[in-house]
Protein backbone atom coordinates (compact mmCIF):
# COMPACT_ATOMS: atom_id res chain seq x y z
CA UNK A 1 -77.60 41.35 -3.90
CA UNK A 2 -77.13 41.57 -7.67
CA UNK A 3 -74.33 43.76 -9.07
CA UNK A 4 -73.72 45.08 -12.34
CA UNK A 5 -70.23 44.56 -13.04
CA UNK A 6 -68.45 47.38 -16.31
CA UNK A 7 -65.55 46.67 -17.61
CA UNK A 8 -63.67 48.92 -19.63
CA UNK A 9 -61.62 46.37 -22.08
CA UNK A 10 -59.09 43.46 -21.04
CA UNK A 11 -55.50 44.33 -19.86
CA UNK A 12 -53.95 46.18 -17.01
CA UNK A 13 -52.53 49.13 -19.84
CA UNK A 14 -55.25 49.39 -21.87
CA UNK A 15 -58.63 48.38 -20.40
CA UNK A 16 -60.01 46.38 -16.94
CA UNK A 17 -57.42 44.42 -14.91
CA UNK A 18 -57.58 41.60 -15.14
CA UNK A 19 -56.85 40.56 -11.46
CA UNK A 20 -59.08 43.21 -10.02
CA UNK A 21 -62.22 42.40 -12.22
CA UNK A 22 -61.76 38.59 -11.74
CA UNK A 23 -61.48 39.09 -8.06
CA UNK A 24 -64.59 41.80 -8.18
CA UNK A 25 -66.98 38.79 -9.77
CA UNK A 26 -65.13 35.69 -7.06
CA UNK A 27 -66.25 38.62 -4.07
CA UNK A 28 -69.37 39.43 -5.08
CA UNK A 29 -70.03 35.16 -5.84
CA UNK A 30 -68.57 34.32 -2.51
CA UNK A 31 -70.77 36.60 -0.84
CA UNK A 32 -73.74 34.87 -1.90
CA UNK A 33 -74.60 37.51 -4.81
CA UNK A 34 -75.16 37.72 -8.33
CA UNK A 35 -74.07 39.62 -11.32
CA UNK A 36 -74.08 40.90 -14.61
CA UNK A 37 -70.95 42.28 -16.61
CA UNK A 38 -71.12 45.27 -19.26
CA UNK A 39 -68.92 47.16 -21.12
CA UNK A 40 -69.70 50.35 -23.71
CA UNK A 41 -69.19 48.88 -27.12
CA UNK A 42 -67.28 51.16 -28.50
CA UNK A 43 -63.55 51.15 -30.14
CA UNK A 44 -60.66 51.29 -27.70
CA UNK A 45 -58.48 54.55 -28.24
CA UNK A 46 -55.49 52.68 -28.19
CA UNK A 47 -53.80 49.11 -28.18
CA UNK A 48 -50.77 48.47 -25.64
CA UNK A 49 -48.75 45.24 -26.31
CA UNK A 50 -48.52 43.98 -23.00
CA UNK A 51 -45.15 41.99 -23.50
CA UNK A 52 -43.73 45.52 -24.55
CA UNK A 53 -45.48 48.06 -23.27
CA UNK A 54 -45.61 49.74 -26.79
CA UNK A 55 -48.59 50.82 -28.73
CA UNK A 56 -49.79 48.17 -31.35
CA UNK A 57 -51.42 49.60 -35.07
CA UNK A 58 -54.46 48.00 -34.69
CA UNK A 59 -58.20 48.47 -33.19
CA UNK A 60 -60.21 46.59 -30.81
CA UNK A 61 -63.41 47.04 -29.92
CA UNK A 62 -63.72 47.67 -26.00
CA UNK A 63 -66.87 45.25 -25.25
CA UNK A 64 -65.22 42.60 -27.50
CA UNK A 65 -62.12 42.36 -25.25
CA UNK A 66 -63.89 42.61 -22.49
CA UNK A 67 -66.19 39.60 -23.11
CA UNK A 68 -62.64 37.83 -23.08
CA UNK A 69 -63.25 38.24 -18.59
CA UNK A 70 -66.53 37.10 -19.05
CA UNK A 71 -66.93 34.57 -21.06
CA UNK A 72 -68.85 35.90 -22.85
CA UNK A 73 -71.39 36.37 -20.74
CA UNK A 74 -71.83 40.07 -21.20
CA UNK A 75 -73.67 42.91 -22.34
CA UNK A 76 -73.46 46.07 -23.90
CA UNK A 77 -73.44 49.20 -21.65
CA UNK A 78 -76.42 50.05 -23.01
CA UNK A 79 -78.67 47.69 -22.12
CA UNK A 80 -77.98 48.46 -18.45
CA UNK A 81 -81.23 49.52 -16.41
CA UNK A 82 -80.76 51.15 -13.20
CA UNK A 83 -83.88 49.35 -11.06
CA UNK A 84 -82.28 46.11 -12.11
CA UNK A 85 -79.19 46.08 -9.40
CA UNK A 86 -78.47 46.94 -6.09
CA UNK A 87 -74.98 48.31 -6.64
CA UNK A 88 -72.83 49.10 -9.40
CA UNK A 89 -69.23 48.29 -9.72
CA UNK A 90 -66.40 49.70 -11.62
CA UNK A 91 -63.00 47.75 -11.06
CA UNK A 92 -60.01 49.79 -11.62
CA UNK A 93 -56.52 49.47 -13.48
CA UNK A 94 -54.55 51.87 -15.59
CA UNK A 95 -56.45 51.66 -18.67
CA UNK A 96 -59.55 53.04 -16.93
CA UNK A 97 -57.36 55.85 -15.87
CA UNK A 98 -55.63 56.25 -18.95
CA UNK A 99 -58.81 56.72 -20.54
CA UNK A 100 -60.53 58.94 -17.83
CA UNK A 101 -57.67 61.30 -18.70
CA UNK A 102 -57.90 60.40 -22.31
CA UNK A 103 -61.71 61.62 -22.00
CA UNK A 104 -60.69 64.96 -19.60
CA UNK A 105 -58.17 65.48 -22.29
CA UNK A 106 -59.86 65.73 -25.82
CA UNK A 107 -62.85 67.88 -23.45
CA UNK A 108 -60.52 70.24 -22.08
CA UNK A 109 -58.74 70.59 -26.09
CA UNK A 110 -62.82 71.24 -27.22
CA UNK A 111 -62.18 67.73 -29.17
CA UNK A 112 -64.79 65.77 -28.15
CA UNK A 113 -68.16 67.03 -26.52
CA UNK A 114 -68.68 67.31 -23.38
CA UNK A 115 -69.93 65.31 -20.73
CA UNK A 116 -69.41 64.71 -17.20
CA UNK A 117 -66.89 62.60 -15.75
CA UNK A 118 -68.10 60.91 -12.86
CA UNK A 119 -65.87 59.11 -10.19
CA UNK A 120 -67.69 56.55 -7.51
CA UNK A 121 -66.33 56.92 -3.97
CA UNK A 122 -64.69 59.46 -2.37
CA UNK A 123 -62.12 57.58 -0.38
CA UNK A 124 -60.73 56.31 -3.37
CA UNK A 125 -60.42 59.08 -5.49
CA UNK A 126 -59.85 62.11 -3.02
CA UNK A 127 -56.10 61.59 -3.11
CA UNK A 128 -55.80 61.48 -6.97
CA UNK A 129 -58.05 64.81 -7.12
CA UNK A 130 -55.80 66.69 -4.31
CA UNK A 131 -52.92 65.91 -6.38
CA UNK A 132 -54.49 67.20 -9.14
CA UNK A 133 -55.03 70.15 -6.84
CA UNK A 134 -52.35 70.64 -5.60
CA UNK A 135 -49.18 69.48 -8.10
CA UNK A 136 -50.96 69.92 -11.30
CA UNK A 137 -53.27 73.43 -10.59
CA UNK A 138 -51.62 75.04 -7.70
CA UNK A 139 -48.28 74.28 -7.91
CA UNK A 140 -47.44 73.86 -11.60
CA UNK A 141 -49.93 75.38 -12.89
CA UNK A 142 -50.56 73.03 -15.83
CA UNK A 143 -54.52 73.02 -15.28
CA UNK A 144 -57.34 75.57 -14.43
CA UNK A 145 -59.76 75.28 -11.81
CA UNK A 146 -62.44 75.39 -15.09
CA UNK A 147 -60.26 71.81 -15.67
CA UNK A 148 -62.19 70.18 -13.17
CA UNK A 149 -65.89 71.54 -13.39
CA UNK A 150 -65.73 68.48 -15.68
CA UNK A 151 -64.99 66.04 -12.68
CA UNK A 152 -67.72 64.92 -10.23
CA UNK A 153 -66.95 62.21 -7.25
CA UNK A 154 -69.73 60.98 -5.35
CA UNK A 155 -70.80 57.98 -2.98
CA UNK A 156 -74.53 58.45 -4.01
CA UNK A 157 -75.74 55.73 -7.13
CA UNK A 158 -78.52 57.94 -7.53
CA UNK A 159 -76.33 61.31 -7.47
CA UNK A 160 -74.58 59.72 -10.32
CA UNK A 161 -77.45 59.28 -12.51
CA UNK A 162 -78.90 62.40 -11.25
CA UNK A 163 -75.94 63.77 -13.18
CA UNK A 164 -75.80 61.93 -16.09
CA UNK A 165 -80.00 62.78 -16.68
CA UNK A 166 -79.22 65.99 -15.87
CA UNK A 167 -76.45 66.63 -18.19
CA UNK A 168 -78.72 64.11 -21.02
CA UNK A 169 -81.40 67.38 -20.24
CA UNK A 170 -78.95 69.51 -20.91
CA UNK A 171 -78.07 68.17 -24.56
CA UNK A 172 -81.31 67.65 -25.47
CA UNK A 173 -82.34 71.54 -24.96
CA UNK A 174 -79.14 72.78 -26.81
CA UNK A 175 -79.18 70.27 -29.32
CA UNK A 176 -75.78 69.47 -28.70
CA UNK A 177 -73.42 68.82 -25.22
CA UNK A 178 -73.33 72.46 -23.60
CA UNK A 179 -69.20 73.02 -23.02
CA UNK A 180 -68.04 73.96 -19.10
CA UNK A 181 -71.24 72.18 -17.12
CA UNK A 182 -71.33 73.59 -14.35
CA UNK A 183 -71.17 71.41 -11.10
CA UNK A 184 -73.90 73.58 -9.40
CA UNK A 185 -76.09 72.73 -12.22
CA UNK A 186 -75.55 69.09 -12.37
CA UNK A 187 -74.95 68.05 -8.72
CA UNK A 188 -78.62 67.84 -7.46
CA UNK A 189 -79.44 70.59 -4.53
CA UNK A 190 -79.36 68.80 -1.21
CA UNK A 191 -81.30 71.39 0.67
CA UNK A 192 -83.97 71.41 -2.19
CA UNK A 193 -84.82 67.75 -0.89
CA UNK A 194 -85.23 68.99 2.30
CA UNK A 195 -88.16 71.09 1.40
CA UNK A 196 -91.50 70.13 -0.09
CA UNK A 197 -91.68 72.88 -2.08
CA UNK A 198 -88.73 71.57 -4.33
CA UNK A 199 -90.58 68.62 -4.98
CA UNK A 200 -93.55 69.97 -6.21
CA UNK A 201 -91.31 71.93 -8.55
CA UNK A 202 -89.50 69.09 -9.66
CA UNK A 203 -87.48 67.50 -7.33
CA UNK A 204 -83.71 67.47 -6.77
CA UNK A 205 -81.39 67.60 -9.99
CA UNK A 206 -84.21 69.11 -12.28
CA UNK A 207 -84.09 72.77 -13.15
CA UNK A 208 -87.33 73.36 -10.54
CA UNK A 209 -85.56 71.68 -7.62
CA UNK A 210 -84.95 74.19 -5.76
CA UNK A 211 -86.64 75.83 -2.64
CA UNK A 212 -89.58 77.78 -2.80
CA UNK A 213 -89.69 81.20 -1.44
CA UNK A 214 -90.41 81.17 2.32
């Protein structure tokens, strides 16, 4: 098995934890498998002293720090090809969630473009999102359901890049990143791979994937 390992910076506050992405790369070693670590090279948002907590005036670059795990063995996001890997890996922390949110946040304020925000596995996120249901929407009402059209969660590797191609499509045609994607657009139609029809037109996840008239 090879894995492709992305980190998102180094420190539990304000990129990859540590522990969880050293312990990711001993797993996947002790288990007879390979990898390769990435990370987007791009500037981290923010800097959080880890002695203090507070936020430091500087900037860091986000595949920089992150080299700091690897070695420097590492490369940027962009250089990642899907039929290279068998599985792709994410480990967690708070700065991954502080800048998921981060990323919801300056899309929701019409900051930033959009683009979707996909989370892998459903067991792992589910509780986060019916909190986000439940306190945040429901309850306090401090979101909208149009909040999380942004959002996708999936256990599918190829669902996720279904997504991401999809959503790539969607820029290209517009010229820019189309605001409020629609989940039915993006999240490829399961019944249309059912039918033969849908392939012909396209497959799942393109704009012809869909079944053809009986």
């Amino acid at each position: 098995m090879k894995a492709a390992v992305v980190l998102s910076g180094c420190g539990v506050y304000d990129g990859a934890e540590i522990h969880e992405a050293v312990m990711t790369l001993y797993a996947i070693d002790k288990n007879g498998g390979s990898y390769q670590i990435f990370a987007p090279n791009v500037a981290q948002h923010h800097v959080i002293n880890h002695l203090t907590g507070e936020e430091m005036k500087e900037s860091r670059n986000v595949l920089t720090e992150a080299a700091r795990i690897a070695r420097g063995k590492i490369k940027a996001l962009t250089e990642y090809r899907t039929e290279e890997f068998d599985v792709l890996i994410f480990p967690g922390g708070f700065g991954t969630l502080d800048e998921f949110f981060e990323a919801l946040t300056l899309i929701q304020t019409q900051k930033i473009a959009d683009f979707p925000l996909i989370l892998m596995g459903s067991e792992f996120w589910n509780g986060m999102m019916d909190w986000i249901r439940g306190t945040m929407m429901k309850q306090h009402r401090n979101i909208s359901p149009e909040d999380l059209k942004h959002i996708f969660i999936t256990d599918s590797p190829a669902e996720a890049v279904s997504i991401v191609r999809k959503a790539w499509d969607i820029q290209r045609q517009n010229g820019q990143y189309k605001n409020g994607f629609l989940q039915s657009e993006l999240i490829p139609d399961k019944k249309a791979k059912k039918s033969p029809g849908a392939k012909k037109k396209g497959g799942a996840g393109s704009p012809g994937g869909k079944s053809a008239p009986g």
